[in-house]
PDB file of N, CA and C in Angstrom:
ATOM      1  N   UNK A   1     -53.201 -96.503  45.830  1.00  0.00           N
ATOM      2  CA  UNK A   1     -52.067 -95.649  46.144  1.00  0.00           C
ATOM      3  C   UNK A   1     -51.624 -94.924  44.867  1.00  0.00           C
ATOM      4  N   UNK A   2     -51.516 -93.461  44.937  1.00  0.00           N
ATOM      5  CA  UNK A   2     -50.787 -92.651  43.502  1.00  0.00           C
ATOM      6  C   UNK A   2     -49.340 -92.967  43.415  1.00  0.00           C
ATOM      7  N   UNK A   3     -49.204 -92.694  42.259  1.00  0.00           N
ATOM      8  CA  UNK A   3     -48.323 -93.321  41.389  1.00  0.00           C
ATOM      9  C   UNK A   3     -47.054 -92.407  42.105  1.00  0.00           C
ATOM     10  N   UNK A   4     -45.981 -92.483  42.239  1.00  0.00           N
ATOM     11  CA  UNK A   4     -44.229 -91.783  43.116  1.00  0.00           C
ATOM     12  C   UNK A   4     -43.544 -91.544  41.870  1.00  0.00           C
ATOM     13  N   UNK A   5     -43.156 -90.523  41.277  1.00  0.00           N
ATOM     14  CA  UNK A   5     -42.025 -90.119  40.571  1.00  0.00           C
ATOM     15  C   UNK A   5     -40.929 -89.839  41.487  1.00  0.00           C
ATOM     16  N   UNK A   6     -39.316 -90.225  40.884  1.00  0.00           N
ATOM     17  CA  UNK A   6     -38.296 -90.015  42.157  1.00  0.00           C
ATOM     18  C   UNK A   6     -37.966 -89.002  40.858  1.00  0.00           C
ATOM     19  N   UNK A   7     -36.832 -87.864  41.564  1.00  0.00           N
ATOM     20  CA  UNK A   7     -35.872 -86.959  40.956  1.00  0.00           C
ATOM     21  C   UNK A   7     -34.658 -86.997  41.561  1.00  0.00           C
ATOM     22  N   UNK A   8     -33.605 -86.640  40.962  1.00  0.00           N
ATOM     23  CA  UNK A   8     -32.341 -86.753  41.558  1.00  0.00           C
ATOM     24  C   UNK A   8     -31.679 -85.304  40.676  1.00  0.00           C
ATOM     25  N   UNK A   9     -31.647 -84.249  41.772  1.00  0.00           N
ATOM     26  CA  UNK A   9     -30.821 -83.368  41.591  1.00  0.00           C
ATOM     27  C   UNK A   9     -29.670 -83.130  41.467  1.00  0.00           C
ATOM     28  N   UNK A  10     -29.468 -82.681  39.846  1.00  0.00           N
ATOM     29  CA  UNK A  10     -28.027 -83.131  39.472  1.00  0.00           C
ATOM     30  C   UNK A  10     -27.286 -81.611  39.341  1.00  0.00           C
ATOM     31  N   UNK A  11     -25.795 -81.433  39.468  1.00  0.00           N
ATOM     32  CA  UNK A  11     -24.641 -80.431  39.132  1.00  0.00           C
ATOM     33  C   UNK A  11     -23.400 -80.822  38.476  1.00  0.00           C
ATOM     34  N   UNK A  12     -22.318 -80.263  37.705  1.00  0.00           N
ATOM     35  CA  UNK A  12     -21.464 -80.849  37.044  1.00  0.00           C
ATOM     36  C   UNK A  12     -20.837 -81.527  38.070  1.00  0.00           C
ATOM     37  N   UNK A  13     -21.014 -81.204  39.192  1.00  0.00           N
ATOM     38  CA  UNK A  13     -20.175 -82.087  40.205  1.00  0.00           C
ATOM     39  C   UNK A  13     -21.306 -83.451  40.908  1.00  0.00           C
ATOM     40  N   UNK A  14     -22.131 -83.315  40.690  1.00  0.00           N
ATOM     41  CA  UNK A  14     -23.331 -84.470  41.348  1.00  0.00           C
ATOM     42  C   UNK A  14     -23.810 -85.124  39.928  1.00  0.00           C
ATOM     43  N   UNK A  15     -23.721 -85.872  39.616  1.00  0.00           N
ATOM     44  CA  UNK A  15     -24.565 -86.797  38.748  1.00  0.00           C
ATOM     45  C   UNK A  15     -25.640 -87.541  39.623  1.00  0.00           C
ATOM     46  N   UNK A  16     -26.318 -88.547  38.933  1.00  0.00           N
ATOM     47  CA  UNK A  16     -27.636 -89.038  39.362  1.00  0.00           C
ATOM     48  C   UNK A  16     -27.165 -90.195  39.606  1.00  0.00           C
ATOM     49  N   UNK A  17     -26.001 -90.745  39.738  1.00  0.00           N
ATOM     50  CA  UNK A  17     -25.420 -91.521  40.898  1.00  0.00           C
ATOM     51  C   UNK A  17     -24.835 -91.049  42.516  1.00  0.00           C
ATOM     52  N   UNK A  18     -24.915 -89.795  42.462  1.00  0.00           N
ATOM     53  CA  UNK A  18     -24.681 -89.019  43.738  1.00  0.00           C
ATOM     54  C   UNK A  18     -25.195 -87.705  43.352  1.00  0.00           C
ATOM     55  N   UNK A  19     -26.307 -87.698  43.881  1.00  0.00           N
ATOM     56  CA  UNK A  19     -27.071 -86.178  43.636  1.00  0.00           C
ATOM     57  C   UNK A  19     -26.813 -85.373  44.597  1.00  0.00           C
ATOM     58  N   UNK A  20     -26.996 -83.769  44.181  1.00  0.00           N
ATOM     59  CA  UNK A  20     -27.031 -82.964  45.562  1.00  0.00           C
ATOM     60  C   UNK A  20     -28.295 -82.590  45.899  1.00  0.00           C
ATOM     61  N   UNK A  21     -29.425 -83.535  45.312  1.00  0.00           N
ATOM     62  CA  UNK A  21     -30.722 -83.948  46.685  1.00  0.00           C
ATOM     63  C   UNK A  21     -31.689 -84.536  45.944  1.00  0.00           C
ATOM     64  N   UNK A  22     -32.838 -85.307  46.588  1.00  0.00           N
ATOM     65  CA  UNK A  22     -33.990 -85.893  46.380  1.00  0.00           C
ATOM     66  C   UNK A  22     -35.126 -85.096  46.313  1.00  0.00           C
ATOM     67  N   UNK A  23     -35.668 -85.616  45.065  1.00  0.00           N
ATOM     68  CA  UNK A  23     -37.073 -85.362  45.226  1.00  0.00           C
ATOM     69  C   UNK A  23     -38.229 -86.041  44.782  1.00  0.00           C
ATOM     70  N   UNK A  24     -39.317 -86.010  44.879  1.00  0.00           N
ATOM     71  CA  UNK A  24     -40.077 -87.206  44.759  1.00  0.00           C
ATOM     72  C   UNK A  24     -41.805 -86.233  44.159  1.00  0.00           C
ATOM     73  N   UNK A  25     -42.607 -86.797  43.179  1.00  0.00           N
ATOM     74  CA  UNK A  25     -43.958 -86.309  42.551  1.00  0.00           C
ATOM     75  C   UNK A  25     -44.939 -87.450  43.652  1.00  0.00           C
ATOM     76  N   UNK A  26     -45.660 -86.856  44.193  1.00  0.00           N
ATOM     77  CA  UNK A  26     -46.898 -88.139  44.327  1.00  0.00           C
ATOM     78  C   UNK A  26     -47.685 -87.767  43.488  1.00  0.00           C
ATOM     79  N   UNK A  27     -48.337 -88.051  42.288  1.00  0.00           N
ATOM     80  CA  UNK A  27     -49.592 -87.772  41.145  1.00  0.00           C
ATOM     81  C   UNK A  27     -50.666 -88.012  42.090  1.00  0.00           C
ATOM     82  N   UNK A  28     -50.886 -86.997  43.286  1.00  0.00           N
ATOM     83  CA  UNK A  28     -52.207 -86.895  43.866  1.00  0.00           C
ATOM     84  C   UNK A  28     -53.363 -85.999  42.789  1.00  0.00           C
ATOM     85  N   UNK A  29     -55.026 -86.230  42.993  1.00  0.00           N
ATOM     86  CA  UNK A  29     -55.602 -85.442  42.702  1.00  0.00           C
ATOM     87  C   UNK A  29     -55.785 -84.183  43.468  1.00  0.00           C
ATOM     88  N   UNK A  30     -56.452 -83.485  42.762  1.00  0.00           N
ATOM     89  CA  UNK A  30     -56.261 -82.766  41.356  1.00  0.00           C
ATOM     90  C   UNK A  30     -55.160 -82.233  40.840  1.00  0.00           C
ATOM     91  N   UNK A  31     -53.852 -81.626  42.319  1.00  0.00           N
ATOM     92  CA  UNK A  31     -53.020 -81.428  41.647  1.00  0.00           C
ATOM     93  C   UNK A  31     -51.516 -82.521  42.562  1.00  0.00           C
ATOM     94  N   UNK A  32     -50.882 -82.265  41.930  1.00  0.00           N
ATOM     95  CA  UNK A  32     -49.114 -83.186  42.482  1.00  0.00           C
ATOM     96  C   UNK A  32     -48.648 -83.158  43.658  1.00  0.00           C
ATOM     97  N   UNK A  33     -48.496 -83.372  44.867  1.00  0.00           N
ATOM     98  CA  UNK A  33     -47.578 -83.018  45.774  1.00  0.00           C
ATOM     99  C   UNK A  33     -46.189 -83.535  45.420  1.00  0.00           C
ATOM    100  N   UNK A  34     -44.964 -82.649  45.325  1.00  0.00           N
ATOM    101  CA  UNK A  34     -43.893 -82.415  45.241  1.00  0.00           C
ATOM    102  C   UNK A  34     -42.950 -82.421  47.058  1.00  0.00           C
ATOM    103  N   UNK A  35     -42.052 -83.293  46.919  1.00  0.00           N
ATOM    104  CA  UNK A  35     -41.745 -83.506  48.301  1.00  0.00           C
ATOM    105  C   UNK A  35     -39.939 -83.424  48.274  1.00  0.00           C
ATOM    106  N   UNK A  36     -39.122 -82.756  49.102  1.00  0.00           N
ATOM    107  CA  UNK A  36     -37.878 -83.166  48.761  1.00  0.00           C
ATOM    108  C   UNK A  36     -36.871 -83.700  49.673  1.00  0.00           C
ATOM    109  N   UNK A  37     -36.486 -84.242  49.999  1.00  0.00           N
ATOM    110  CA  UNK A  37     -35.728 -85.257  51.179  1.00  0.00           C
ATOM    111  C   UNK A  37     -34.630 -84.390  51.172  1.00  0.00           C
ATOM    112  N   UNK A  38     -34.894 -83.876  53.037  1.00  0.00           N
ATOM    113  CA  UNK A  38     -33.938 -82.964  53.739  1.00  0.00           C
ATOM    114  C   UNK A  38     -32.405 -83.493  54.561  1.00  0.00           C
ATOM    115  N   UNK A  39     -32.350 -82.971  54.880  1.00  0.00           N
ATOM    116  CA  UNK A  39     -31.106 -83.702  56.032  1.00  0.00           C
ATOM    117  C   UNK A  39     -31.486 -84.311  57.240  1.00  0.00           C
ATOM    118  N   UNK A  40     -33.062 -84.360  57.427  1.00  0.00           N
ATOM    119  CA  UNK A  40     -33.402 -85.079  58.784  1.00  0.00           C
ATOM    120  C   UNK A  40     -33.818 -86.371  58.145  1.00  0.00           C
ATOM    121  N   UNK A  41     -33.747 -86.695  56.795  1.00  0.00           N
ATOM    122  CA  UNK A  41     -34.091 -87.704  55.509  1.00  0.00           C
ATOM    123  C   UNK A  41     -35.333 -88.105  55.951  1.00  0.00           C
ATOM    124  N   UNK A  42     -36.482 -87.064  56.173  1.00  0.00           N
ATOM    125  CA  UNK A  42     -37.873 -86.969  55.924  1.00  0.00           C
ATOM    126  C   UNK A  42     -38.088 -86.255  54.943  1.00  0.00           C
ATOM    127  N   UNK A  43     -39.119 -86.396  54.241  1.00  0.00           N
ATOM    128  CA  UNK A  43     -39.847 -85.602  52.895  1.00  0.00           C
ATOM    129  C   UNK A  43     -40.646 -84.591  53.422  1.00  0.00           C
ATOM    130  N   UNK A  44     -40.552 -82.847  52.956  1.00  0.00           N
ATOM    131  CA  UNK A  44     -40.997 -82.180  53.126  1.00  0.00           C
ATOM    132  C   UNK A  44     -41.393 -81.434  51.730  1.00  0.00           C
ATOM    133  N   UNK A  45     -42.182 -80.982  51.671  1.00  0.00           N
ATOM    134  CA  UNK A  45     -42.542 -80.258  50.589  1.00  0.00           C
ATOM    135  C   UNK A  45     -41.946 -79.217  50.320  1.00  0.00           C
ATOM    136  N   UNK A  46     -42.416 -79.179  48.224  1.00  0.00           N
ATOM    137  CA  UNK A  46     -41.232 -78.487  47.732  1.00  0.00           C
ATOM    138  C   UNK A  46     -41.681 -77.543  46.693  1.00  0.00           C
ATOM    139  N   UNK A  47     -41.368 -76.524  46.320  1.00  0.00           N
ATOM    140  CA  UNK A  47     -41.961 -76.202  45.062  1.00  0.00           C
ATOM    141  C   UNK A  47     -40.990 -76.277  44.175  1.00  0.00           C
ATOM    142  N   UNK A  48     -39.639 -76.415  44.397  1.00  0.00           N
ATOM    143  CA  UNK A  48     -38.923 -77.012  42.977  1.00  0.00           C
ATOM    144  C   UNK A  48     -38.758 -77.191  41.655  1.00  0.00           C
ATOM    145  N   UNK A  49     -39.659 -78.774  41.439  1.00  0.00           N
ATOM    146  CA  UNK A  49     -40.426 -79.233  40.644  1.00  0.00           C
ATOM    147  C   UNK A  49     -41.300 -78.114  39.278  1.00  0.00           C
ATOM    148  N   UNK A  50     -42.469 -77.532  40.855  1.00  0.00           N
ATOM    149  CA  UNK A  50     -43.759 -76.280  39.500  1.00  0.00           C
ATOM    150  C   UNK A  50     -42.537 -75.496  39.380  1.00  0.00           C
ATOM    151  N   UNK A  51     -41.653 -74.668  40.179  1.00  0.00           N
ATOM    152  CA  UNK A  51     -41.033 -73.319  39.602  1.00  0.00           C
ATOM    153  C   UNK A  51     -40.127 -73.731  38.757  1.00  0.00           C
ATOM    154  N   UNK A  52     -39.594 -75.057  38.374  1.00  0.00           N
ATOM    155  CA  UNK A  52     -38.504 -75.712  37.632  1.00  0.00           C
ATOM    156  C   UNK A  52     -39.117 -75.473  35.688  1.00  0.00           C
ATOM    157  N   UNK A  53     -40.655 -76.316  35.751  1.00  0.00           N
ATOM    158  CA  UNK A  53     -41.450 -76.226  35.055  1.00  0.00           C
ATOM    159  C   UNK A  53     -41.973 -74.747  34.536  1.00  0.00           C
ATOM    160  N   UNK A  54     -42.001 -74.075  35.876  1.00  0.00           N
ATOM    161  CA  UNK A  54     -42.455 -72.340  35.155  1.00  0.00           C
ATOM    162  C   UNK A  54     -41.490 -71.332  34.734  1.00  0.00           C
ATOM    163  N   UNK A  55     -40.133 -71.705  34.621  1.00  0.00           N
ATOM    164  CA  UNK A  55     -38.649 -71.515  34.172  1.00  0.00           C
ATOM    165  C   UNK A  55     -37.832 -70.823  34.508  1.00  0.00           C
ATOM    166  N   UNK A  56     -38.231 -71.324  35.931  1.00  0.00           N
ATOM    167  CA  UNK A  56     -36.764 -71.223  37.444  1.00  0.00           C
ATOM    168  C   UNK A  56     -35.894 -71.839  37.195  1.00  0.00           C
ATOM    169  N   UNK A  57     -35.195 -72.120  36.642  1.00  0.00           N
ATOM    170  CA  UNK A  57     -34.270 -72.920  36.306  1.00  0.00           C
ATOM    171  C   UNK A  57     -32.808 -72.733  37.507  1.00  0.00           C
ATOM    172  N   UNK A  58     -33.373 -73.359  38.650  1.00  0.00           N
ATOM    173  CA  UNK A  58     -32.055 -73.137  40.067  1.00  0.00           C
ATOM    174  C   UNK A  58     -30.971 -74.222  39.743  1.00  0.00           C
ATOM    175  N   UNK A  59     -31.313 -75.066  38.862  1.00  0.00           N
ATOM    176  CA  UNK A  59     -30.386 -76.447  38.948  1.00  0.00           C
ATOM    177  C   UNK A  59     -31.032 -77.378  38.026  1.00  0.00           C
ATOM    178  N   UNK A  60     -31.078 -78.942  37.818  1.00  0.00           N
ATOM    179  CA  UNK A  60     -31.483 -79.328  36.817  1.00  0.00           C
ATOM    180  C   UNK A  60     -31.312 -80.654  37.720  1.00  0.00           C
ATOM    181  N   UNK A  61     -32.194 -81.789  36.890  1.00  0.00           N
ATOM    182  CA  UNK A  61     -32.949 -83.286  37.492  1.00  0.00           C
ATOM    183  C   UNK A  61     -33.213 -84.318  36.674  1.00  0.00           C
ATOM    184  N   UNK A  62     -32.790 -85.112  36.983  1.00  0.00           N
ATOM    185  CA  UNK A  62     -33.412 -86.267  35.742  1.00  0.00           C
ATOM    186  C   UNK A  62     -34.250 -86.910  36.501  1.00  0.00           C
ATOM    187  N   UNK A  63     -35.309 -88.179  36.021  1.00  0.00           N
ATOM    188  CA  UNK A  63     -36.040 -88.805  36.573  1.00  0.00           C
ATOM    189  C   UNK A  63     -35.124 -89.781  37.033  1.00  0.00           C
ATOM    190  N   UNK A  64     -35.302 -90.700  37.709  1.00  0.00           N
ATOM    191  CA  UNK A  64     -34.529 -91.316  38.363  1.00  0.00           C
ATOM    192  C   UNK A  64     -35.938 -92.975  38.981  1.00  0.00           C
ATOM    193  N   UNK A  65     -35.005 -94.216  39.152  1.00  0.00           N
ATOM    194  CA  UNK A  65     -36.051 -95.026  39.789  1.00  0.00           C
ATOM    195  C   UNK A  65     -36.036 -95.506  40.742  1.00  0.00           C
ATOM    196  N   UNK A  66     -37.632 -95.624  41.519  1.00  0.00           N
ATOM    197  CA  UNK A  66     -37.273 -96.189  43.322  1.00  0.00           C
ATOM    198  C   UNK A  66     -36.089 -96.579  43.788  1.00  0.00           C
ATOM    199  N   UNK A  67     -35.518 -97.454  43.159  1.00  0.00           N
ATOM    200  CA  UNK A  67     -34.589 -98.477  43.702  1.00  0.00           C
ATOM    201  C   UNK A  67     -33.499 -96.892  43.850  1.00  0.00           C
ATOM    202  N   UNK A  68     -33.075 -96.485  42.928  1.00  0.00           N
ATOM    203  CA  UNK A  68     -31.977 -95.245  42.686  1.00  0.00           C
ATOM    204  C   UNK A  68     -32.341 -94.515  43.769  1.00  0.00           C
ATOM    205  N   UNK A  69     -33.685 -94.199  44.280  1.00  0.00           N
ATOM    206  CA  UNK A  69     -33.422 -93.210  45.111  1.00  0.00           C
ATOM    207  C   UNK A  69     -33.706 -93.407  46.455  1.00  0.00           C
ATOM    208  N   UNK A  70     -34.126 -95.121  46.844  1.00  0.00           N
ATOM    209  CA  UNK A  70     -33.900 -95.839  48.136  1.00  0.00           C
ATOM    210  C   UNK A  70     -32.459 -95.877  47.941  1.00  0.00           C
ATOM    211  N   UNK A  71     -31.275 -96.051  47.698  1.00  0.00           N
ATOM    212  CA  UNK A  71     -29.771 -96.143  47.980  1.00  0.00           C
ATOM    213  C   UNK A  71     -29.722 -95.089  48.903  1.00  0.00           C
TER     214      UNK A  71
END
C-alpha cells in the first residue's frame, strides 16, 4: 500500500486544529494522486496540492497526521 500524506487547509481564521478542508497525497507511481475531502466526506480529486507547488498560492497547508485528520 503507498504511503498517505494528510493536509489540513489552513486561514487566519482555521488553524490545523479546525481547518477549512482536507486533503490527502497517495505517493502512487509514477506520479501522486492528490485527493480532497468534500462535504459528502468522500475524497475526490484535487489539483490543489501541484498548482499550490507551481505558485497558486489560493490558501496555505501544513502537513498534518492520520490521527489529525481522522477527527
Amino acid at each position: 500500500m503507498p504511503k498517505i500524506t494528510y493536509y489540513a487547509r489552513i486561514t487566519d481564521t482555521h488553524p490545523p486544529e479546525n481547518p477549512a478542508g482536507l486533503m490527502r497525497r497517495i505517493h502512487t507511481e509514477p506520479v501522486p494522486t492528490d485527493e480532497a475531502l468534500r462535504r459528502d466526506l468522500q475524497w475526490h480529486p484535487t489539483e490543489f496540492l501541484r498548482r499550490y507547488w507551481l505558485g497558486h498560492t489560493d490558501g496555505d497547508f501544513v502537513e498534518i497526521s492520520e490521527e489529525q485528520a481522522m477527527r
